[in-house]
N, C-alpha and C. Protein backbone atom coordinates (compact mmCIF):
# COMPACT_ATOMS: atom_id res chain seq x y z
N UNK A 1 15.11 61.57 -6.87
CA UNK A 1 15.88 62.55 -7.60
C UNK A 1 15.82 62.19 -9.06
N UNK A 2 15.27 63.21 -9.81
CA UNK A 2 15.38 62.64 -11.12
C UNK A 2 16.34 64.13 -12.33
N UNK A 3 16.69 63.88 -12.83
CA UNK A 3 17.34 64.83 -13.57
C UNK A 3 17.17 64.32 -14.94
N UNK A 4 16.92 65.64 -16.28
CA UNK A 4 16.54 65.46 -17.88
C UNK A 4 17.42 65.64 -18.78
N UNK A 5 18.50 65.66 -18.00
CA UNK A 5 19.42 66.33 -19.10
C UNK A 5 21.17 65.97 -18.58
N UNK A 6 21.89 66.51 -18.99
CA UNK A 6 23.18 66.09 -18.89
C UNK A 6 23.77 67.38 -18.35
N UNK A 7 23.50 68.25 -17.74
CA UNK A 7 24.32 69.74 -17.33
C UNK A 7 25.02 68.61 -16.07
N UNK A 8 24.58 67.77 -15.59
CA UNK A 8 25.55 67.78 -14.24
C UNK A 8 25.69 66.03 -14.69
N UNK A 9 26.41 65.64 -15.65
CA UNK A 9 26.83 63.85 -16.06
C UNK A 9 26.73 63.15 -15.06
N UNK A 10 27.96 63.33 -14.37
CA UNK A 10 28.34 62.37 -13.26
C UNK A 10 27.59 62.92 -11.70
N UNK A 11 27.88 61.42 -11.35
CA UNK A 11 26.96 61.60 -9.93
C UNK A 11 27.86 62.60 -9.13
N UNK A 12 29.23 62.60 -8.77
CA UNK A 12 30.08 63.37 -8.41
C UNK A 12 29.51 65.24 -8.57
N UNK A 13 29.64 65.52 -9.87
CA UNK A 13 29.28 66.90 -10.01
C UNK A 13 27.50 67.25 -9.41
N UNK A 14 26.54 66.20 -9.83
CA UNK A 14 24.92 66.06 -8.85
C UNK A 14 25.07 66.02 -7.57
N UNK A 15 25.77 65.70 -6.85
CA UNK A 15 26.28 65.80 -5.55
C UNK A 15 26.50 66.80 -5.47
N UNK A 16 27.75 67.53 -5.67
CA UNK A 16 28.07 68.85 -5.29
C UNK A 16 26.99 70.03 -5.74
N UNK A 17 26.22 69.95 -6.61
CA UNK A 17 25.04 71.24 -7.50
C UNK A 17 24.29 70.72 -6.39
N UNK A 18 23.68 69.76 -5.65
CA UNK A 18 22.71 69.29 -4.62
C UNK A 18 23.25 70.08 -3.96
N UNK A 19 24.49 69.87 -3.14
CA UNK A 19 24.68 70.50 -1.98
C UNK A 19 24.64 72.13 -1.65
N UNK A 20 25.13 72.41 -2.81
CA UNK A 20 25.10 74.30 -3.45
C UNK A 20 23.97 74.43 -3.07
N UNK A 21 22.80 73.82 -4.13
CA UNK A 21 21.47 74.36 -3.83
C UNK A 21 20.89 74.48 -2.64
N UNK A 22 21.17 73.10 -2.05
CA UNK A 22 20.68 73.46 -0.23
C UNK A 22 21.24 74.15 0.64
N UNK A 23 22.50 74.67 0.34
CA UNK A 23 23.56 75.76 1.25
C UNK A 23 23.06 77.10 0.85
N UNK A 24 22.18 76.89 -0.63
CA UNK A 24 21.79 78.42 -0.74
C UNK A 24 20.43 78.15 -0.60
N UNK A 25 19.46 77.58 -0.79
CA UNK A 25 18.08 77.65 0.04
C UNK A 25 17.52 77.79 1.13
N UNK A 26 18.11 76.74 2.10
CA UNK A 26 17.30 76.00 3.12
C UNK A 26 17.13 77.03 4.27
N UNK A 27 17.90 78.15 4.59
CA UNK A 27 17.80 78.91 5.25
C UNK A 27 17.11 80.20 4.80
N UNK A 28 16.34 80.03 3.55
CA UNK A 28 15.96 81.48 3.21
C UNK A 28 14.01 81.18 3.44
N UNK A 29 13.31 81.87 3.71
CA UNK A 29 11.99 81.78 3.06
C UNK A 29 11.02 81.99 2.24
N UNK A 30 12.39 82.34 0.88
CA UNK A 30 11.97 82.61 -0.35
C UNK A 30 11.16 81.54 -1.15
N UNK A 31 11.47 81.65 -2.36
CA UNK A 31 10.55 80.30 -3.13
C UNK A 31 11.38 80.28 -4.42
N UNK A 32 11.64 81.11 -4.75
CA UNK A 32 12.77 80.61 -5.91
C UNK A 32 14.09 81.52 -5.93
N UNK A 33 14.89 80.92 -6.24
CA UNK A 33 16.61 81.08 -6.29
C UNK A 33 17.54 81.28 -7.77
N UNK A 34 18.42 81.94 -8.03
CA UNK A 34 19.26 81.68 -9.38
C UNK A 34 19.74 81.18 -8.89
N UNK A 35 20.41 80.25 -8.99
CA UNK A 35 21.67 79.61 -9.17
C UNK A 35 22.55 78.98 -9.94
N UNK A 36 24.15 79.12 -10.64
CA UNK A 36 24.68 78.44 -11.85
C UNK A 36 23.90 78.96 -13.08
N UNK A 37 23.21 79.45 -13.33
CA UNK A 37 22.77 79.79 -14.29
C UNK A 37 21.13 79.27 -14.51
N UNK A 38 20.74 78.86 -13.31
CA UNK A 38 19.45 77.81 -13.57
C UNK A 38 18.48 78.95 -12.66
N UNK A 39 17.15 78.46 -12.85
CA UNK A 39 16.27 78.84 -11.98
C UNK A 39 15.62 77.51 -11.18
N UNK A 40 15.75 78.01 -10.38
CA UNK A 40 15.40 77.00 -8.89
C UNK A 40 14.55 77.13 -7.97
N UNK A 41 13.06 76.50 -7.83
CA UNK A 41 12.27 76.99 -7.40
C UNK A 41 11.92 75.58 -6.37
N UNK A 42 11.57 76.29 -5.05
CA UNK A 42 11.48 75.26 -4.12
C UNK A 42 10.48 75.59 -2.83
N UNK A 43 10.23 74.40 -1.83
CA UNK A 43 9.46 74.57 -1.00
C UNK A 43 9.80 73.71 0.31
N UNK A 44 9.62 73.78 1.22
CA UNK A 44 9.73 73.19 2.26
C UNK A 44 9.18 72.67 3.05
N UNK A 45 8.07 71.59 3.95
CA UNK A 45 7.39 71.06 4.70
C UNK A 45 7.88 70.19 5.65
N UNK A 46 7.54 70.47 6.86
CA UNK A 46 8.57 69.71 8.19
C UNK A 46 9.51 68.88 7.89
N UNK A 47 9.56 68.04 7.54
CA UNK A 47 11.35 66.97 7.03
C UNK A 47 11.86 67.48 5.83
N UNK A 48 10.95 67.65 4.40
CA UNK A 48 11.21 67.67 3.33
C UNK A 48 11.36 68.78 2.98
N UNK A 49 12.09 68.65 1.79
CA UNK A 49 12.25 70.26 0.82
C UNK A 49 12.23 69.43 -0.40
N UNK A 50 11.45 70.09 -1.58
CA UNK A 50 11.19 70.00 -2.69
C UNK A 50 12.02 71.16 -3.93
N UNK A 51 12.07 70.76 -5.07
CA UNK A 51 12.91 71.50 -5.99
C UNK A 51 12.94 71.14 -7.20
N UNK A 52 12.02 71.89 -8.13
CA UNK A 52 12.05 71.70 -9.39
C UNK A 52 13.28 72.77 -9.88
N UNK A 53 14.01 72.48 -10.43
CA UNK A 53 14.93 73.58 -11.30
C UNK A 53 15.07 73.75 -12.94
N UNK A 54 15.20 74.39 -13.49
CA UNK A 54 15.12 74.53 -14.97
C UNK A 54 16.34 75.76 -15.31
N UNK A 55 16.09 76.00 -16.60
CA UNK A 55 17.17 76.73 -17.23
C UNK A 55 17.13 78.69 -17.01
N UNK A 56 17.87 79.30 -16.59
CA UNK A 56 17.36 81.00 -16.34
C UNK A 56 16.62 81.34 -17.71
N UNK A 57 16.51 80.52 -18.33
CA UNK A 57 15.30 81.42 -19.62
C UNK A 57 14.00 80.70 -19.75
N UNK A 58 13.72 79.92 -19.05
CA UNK A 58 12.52 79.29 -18.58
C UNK A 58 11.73 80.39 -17.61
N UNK A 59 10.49 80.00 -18.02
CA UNK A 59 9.30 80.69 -17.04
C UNK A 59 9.34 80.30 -15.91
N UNK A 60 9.52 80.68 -14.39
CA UNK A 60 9.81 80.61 -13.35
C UNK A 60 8.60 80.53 -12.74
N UNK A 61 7.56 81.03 -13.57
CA UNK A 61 5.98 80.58 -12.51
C UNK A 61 5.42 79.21 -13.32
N UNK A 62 6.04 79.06 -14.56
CA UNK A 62 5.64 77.36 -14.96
C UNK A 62 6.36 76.62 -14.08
N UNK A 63 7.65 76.95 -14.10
CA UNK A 63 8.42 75.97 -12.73
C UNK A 63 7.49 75.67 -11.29
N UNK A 64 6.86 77.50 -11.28
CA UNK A 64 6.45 77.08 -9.96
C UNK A 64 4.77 76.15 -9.85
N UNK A 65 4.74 76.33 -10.83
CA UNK A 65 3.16 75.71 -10.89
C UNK A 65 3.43 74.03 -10.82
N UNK A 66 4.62 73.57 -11.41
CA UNK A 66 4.93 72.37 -12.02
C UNK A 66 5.42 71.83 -10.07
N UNK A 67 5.73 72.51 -9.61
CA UNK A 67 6.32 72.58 -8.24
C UNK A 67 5.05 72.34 -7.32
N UNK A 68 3.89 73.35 -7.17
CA UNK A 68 2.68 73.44 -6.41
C UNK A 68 2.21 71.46 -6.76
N UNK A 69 1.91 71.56 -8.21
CA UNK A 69 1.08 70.64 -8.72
C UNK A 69 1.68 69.58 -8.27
N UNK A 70 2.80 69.01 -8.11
CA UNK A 70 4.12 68.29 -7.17
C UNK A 70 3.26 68.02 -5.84
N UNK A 71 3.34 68.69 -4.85
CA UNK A 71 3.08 69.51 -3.79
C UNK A 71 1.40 68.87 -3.33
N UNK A 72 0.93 69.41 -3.83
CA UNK A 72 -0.44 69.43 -3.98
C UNK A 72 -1.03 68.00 -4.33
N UNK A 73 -0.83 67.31 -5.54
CA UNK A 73 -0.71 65.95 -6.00
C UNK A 73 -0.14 64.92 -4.73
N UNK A 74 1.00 64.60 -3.99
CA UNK A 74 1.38 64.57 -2.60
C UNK A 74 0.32 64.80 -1.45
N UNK A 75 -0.10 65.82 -1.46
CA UNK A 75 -0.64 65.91 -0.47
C UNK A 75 -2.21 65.27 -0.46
N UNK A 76 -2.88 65.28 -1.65
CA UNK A 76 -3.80 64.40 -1.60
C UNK A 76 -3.80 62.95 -1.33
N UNK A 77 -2.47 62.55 -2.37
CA UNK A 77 -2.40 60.94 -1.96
C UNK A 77 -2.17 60.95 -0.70
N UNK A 78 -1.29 61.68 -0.02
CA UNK A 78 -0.99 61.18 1.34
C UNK A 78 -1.99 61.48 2.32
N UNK A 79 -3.48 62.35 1.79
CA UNK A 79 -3.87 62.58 2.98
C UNK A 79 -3.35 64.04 3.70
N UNK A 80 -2.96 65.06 3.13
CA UNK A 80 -2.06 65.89 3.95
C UNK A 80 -1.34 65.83 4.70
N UNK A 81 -0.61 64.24 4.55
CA UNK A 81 0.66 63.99 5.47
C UNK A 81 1.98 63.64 4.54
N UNK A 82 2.12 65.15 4.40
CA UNK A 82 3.30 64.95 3.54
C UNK A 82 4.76 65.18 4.60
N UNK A 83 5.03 64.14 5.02
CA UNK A 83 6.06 63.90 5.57
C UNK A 83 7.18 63.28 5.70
N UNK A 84 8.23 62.81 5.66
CA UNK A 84 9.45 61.84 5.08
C UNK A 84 8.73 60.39 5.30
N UNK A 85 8.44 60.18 6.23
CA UNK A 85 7.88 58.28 6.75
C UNK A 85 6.34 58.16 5.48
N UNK A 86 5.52 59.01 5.67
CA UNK A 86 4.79 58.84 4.63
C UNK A 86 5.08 58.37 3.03
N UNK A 87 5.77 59.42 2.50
CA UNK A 87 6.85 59.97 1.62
C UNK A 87 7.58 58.27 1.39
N UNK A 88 8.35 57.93 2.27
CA UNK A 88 9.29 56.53 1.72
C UNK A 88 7.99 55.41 1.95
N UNK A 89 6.84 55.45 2.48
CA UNK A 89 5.77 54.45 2.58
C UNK A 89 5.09 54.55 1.27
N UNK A 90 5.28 55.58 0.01
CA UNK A 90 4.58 56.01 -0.74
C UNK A 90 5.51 56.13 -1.92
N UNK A 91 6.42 55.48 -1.86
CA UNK A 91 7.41 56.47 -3.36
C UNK A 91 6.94 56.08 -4.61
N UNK A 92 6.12 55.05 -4.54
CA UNK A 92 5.51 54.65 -5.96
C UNK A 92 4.72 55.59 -5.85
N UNK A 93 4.03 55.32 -5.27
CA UNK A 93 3.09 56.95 -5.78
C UNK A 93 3.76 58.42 -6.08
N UNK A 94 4.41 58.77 -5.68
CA UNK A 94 5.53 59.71 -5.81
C UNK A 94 6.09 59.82 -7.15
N UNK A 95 6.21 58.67 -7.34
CA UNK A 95 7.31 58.69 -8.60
C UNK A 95 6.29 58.74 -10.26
N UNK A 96 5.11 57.76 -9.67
CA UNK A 96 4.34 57.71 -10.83
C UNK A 96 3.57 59.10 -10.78
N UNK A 97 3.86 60.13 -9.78
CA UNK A 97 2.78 61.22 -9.95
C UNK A 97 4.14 62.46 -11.01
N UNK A 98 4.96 61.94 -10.66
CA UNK A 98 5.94 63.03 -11.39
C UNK A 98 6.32 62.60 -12.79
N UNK A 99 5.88 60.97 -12.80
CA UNK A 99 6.24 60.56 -14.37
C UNK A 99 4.56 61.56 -14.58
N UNK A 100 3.67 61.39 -14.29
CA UNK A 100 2.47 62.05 -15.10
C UNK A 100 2.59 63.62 -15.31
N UNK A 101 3.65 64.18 -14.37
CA UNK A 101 3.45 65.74 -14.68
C UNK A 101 4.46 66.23 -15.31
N UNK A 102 5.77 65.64 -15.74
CA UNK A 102 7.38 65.53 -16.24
C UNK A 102 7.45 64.69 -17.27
N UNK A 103 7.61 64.81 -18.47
CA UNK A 103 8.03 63.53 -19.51
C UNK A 103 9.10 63.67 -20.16
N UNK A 104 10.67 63.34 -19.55
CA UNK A 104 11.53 64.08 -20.04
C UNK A 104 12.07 65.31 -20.09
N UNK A 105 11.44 66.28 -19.20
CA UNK A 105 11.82 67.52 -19.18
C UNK A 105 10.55 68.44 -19.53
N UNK A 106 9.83 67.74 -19.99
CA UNK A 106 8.88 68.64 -20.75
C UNK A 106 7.57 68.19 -20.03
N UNK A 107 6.93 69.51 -19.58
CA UNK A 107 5.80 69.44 -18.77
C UNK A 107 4.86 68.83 -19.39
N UNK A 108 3.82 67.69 -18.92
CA UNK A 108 2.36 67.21 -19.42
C UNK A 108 1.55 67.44 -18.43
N UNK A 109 1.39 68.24 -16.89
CA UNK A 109 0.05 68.50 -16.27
C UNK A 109 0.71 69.54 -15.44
N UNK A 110 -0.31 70.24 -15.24
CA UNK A 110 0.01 70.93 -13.93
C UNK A 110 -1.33 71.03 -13.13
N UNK A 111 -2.55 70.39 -13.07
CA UNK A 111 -3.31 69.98 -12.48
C UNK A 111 -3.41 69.06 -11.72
N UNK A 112 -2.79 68.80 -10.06
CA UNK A 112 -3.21 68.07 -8.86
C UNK A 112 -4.12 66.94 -9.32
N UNK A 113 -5.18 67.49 -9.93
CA UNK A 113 -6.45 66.13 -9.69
C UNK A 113 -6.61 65.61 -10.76
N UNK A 114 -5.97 66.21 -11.79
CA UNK A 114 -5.54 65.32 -12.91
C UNK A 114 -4.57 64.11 -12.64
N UNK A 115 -3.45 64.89 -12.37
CA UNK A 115 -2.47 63.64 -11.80
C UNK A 115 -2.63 62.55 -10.75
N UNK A 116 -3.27 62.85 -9.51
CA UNK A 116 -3.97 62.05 -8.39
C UNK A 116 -4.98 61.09 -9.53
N UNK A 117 -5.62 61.40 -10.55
CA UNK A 117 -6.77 60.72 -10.82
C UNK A 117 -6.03 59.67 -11.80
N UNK A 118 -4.75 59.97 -12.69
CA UNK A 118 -4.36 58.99 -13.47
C UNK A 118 -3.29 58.17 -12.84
N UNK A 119 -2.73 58.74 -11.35
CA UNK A 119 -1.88 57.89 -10.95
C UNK A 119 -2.75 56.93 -10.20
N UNK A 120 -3.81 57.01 -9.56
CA UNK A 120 -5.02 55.62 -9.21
C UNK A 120 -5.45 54.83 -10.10
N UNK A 121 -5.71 55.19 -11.33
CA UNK A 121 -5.71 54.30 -12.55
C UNK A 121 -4.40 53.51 -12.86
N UNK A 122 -3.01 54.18 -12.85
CA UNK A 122 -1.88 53.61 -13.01
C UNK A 122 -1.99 52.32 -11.52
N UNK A 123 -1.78 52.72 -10.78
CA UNK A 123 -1.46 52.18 -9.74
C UNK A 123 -2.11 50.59 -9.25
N UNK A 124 -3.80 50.82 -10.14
CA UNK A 124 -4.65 49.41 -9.54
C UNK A 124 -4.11 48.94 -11.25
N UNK A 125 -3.57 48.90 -11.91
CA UNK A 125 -2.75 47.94 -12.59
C UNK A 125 -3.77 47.03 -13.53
N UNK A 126 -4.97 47.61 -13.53
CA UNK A 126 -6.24 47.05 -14.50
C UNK A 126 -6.30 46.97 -15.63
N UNK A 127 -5.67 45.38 -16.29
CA UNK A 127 -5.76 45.42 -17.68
C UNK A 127 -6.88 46.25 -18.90
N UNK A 128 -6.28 46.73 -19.87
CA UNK A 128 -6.86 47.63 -20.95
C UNK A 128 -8.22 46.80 -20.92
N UNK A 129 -8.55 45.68 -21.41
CA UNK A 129 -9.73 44.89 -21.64
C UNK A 129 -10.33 45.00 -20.37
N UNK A 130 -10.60 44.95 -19.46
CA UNK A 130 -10.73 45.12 -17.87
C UNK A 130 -11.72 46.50 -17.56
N UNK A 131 -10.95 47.82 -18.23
CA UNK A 131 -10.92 48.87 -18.03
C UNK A 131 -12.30 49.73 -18.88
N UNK A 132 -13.37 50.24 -18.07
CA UNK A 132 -14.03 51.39 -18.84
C UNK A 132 -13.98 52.20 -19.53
N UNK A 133 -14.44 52.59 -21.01
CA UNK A 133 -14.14 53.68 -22.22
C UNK A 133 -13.27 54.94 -21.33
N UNK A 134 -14.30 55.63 -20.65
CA UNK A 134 -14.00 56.20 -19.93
C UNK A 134 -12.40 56.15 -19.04
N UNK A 135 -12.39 55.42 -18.14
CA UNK A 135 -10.67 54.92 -17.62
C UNK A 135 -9.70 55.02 -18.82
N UNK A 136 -9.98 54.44 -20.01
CA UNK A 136 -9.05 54.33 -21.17
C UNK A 136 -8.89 55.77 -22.10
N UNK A 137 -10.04 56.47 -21.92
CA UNK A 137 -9.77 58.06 -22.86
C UNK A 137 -9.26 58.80 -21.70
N UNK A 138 -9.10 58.54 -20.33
CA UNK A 138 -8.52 59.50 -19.09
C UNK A 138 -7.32 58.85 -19.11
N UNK A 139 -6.85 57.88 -19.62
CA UNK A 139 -5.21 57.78 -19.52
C UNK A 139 -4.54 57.76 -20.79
N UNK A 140 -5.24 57.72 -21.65
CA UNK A 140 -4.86 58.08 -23.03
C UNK A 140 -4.92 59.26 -24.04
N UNK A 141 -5.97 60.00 -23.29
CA UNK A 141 -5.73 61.53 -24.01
C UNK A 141 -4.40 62.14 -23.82
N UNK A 142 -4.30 62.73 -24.79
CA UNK A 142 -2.99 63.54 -24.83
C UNK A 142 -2.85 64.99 -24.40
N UNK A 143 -1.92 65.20 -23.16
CA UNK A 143 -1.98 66.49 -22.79
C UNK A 143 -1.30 67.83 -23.69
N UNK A 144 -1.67 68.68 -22.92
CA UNK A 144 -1.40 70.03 -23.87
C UNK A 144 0.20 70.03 -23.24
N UNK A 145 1.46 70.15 -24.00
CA UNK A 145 2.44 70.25 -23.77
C UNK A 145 2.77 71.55 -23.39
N UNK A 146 3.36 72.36 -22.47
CA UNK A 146 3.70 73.12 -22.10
C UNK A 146 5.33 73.33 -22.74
N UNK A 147 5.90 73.93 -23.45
CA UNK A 147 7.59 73.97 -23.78
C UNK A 147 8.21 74.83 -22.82
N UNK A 148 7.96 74.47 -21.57
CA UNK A 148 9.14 74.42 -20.37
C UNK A 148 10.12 73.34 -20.30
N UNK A 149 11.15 72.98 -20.02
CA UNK A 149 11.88 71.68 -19.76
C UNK A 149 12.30 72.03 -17.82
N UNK A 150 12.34 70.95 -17.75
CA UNK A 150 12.60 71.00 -16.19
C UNK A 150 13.83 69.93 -16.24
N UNK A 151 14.64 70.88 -15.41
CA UNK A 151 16.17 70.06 -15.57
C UNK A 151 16.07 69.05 -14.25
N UNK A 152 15.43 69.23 -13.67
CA UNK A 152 15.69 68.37 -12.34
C UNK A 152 14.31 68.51 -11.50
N UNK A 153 13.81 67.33 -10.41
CA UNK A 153 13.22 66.99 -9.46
C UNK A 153 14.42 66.79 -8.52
N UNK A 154 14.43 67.06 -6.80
CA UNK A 154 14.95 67.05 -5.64
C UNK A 154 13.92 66.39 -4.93
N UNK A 155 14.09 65.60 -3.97
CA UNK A 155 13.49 65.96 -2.79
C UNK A 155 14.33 65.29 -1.70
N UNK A 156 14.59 66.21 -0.43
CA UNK A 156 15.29 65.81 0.40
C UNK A 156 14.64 65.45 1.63
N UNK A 157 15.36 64.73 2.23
CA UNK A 157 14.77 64.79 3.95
C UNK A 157 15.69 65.80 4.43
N UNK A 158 15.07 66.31 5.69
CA UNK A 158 16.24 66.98 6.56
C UNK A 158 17.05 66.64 6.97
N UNK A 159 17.02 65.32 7.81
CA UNK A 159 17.75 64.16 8.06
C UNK A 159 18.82 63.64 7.59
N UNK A 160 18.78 63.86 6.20
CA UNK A 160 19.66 63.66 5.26
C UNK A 160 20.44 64.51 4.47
N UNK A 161 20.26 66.06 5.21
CA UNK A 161 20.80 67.04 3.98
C UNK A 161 21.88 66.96 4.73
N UNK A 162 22.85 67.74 3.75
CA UNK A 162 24.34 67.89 4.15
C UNK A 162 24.23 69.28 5.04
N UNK A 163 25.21 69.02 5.76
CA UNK A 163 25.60 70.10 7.26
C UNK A 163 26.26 70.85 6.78
């Protein structure tokens, strides 16, 4: 769970906006939601549900792309086993694929094989001197910033959502 901003401070009030959101999703087979004033765009796969959310004056198909590319990025590392046991066998990868597509709120990829390709570079931990021109201009170019902000990453198990 990662959140960019301060709309929900305390863990207390993130708790309760969590639970809202899944009392108003989890039963629909839509893909994105208003809620509170936010746009909330989400997805679901056997255990998990996913959820990027942002502000109602944000682009709702950058959300959703930022969401797929999530999604998609996941499903390569894992192999197309994007599933909770995979998922907690993998959260470094997880986490370093959303630091590459999220920097603060503000989108840097929405390309899958971009992100899969710099989180394998991140991941084998190969000192700069170590590393090919090449390896070093693919983790050091600078992406095209998108001015979406994304207020929040979710991801739940089923297992674990509230009843």
């Amino acid at each position: 769970l990662e959140y960019y901003d301060d709309t929900y401070p305390t863990v207390k009030e993130q708790k309760a906006f969590e639970k809202n959101i899944f009392n108003k999703t989890h039963r629909t087979d839509s893909e994105i939601a208003l809620l509170e004033g936010l746009t909330v765009v989400y997805k679901s796969n056997i255990d998990l549900y996913f959820y990027v959310i942002g502000s109602s004056h944000e682009n709702e198909l950058m959300l959703m792309a930022v969401l797929n590319c999530l999604f998609d990025s996941l499903s390569q590392m894992l192999r197309k086993n994007v599933e909770k046991r995979a998922l907690l066998e993998n959260m470094e990868g997880l986490f370093l694929a959303v630091d590459e597509i999220v920097d603060g709120g503000v989108i840097l990829e929405s390309d899958p094989q971009q992100v899969v390709h710099r989180v394998a570079l991140r991941g084998d931990d190969v000192p700069l001197t170590e590393q090919t021109v090449t390896q070093v201009r693919a983790v050091s170019a600078l992406p095209s910033v998108t001015p979406v902000a994304i207020m929040a990453f979710m991801f739940y198990s089923s297992s674990e959502i509230y009843p």
